[in-house]
C-alpha atoms as a PDB file:
ATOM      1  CA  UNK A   1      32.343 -49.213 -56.574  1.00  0.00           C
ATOM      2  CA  UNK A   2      29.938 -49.243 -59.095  1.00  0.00           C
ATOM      3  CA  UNK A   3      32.484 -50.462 -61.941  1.00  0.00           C
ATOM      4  CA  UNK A   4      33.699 -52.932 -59.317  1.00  0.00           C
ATOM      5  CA  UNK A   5      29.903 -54.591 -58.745  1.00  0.00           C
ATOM      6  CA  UNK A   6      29.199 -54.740 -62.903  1.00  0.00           C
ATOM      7  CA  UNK A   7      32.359 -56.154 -63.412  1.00  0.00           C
ATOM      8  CA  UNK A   8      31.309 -58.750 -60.681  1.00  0.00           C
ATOM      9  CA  UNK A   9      28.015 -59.463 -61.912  1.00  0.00           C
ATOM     10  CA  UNK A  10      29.539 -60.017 -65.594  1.00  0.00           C
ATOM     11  CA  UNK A  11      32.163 -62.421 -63.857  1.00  0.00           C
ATOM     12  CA  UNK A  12      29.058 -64.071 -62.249  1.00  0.00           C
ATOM     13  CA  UNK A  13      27.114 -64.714 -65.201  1.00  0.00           C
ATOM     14  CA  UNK A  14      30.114 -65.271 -67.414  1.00  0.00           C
ATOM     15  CA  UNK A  15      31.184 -68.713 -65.322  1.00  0.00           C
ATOM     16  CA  UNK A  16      28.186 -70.402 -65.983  1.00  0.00           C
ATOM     17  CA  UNK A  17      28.208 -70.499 -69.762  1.00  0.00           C
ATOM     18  CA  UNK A  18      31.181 -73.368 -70.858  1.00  0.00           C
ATOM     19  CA  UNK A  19      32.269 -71.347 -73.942  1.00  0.00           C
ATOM     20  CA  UNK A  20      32.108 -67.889 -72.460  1.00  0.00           C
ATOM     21  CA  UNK A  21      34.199 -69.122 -69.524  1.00  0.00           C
ATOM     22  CA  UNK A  22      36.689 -70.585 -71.383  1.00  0.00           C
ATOM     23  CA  UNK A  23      36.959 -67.028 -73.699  1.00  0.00           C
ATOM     24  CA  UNK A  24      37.071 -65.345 -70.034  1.00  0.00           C
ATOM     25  CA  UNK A  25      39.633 -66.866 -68.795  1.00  0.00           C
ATOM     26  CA  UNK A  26      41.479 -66.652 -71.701  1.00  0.00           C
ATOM     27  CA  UNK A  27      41.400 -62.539 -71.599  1.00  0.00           C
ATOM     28  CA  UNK A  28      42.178 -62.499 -67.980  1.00  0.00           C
ATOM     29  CA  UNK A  29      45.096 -65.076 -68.006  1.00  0.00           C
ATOM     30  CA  UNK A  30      46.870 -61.638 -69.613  1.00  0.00           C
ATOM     31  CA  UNK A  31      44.567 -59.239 -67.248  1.00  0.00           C
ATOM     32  CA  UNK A  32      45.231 -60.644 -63.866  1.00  0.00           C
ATOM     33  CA  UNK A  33      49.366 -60.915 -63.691  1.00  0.00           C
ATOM     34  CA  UNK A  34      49.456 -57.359 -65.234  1.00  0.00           C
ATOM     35  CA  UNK A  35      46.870 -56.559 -62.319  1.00  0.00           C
ATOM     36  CA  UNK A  36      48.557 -58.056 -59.660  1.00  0.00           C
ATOM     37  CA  UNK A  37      51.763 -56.916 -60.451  1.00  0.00           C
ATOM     38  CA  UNK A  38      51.046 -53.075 -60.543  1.00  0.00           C
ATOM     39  CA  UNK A  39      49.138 -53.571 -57.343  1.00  0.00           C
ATOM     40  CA  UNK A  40      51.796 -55.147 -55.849  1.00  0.00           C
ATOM     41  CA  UNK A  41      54.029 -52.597 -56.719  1.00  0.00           C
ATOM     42  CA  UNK A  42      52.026 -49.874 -55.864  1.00  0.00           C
ATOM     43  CA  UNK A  43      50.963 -50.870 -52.873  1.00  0.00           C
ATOM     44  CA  UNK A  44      55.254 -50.909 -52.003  1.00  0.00           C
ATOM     45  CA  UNK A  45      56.263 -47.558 -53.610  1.00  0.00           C
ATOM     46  CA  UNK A  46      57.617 -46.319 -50.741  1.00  0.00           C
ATOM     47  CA  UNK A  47      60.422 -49.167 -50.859  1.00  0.00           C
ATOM     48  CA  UNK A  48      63.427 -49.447 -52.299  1.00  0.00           C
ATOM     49  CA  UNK A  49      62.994 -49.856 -56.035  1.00  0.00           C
ATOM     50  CA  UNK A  50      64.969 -52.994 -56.488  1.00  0.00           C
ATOM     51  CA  UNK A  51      62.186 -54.920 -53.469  1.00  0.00           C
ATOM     52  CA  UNK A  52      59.656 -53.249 -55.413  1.00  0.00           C
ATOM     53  CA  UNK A  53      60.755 -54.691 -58.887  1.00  0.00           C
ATOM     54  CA  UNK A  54      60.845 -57.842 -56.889  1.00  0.00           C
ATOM     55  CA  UNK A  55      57.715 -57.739 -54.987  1.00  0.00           C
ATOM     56  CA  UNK A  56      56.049 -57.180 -58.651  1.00  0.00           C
ATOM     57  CA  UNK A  57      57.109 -59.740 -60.302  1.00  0.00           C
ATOM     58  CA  UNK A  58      56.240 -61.994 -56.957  1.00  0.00           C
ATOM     59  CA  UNK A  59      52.595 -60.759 -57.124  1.00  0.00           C
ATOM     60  CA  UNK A  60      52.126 -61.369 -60.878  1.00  0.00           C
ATOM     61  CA  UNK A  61      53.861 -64.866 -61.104  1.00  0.00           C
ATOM     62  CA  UNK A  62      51.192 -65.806 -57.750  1.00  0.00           C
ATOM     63  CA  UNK A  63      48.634 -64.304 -59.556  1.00  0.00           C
ATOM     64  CA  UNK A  64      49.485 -66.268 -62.485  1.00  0.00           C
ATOM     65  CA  UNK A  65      50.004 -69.708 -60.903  1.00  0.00           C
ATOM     66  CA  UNK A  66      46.247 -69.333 -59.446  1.00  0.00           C
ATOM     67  CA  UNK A  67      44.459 -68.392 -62.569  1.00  0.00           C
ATOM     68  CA  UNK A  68      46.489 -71.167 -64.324  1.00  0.00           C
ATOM     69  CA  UNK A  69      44.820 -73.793 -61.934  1.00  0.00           C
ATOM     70  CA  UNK A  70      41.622 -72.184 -61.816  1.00  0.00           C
ATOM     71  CA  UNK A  71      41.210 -71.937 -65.585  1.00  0.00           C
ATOM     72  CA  UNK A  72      42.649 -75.225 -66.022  1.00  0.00           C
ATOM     73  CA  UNK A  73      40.467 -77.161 -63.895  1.00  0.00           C
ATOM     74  CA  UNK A  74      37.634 -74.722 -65.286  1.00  0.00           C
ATOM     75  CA  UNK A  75      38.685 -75.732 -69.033  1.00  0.00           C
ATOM     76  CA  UNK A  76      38.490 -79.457 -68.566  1.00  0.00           C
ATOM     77  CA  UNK A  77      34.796 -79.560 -66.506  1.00  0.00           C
ATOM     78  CA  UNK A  78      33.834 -77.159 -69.379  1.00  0.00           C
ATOM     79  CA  UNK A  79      34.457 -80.230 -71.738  1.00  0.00           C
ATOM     80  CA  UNK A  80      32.178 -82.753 -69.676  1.00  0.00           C
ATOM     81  CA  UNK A  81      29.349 -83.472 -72.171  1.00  0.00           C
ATOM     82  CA  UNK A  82      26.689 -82.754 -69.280  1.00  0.00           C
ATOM     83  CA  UNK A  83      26.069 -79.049 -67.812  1.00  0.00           C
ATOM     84  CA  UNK A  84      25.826 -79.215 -64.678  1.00  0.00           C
ATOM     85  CA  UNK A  85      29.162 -79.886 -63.147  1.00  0.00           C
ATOM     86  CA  UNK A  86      30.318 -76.437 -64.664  1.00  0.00           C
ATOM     87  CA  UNK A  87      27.431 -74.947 -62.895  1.00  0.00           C
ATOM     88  CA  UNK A  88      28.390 -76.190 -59.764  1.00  0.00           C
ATOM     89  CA  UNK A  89      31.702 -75.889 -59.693  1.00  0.00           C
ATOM     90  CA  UNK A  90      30.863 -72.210 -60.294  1.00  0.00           C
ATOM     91  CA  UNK A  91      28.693 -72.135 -57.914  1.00  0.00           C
ATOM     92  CA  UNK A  92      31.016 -73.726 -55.586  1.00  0.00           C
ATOM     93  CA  UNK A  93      33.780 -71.075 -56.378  1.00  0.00           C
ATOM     94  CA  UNK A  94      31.201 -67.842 -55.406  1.00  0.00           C
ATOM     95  CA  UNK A  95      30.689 -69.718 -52.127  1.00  0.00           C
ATOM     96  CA  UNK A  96      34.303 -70.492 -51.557  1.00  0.00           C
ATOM     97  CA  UNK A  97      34.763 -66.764 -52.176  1.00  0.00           C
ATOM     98  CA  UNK A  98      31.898 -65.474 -49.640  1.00  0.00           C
ATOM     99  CA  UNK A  99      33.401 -67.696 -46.887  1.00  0.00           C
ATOM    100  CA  UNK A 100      36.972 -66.607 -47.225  1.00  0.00           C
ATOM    101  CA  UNK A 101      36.285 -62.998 -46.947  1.00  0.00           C
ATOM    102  CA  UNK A 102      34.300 -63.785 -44.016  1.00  0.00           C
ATOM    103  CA  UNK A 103      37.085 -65.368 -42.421  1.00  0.00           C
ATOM    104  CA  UNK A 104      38.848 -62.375 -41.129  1.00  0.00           C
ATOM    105  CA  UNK A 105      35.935 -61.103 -39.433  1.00  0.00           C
ATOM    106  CA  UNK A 106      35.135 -64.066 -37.450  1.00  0.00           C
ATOM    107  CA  UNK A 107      38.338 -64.839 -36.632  1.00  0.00           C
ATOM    108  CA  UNK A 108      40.236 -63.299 -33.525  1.00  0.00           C
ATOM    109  CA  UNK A 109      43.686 -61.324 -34.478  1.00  0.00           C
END
């Protein structure tokens, strides 16, 4: 837990400077497939290894499809001569975050 909350604070303080966010994305548009994909076929290992070959490669192209629009639309606010928008757009991504994993818990099953 305590690797999990520094690597969130260094996320959190790494998407409001332009340069270091672009460098950050960068490194994780190789980080987060990988991730997803080992998770994905972990958390099936008990399957039949063909769905499980499949399931991992489902998870890591998803994975990769979300970072490519998030670090897209990162990279070209990161080029807007003025700081601010990349500050809020940050900003608006932590709150976006918050709210969606407060979702479950508010909503009935």
């Amino acid at each position: 837990m305590t690797i999990a909350g520094v690597a969130c604070a260094i996320e959190f303080i790494a998407d409001k400077v332009p340069w270091v966010d672009s460098m950050w994305d960068s490194v994780h548009t190789f980080i987060r497939p990988i991730g997803a994909a080992v998770l994905g076929a972990r958390a099936f290992m008990h399957t039949d290894p063909a769905v499980q070959v499949m399931l991992a490669i489902l998870c890591g192209g998803l994975a990769l499809s979300g970072h490519s629009v998030k670090a897209a639309t990162r990279l070209a606010v990161n080029h807007s001569p003025e700081p601010f928008s990349n500050i809020a757009l940050s900003l608006a991504g932590d709150a976006a975050v918050q709210l969606q994993l407060g979702q479950p818990s508010t909503s009935p099953p």
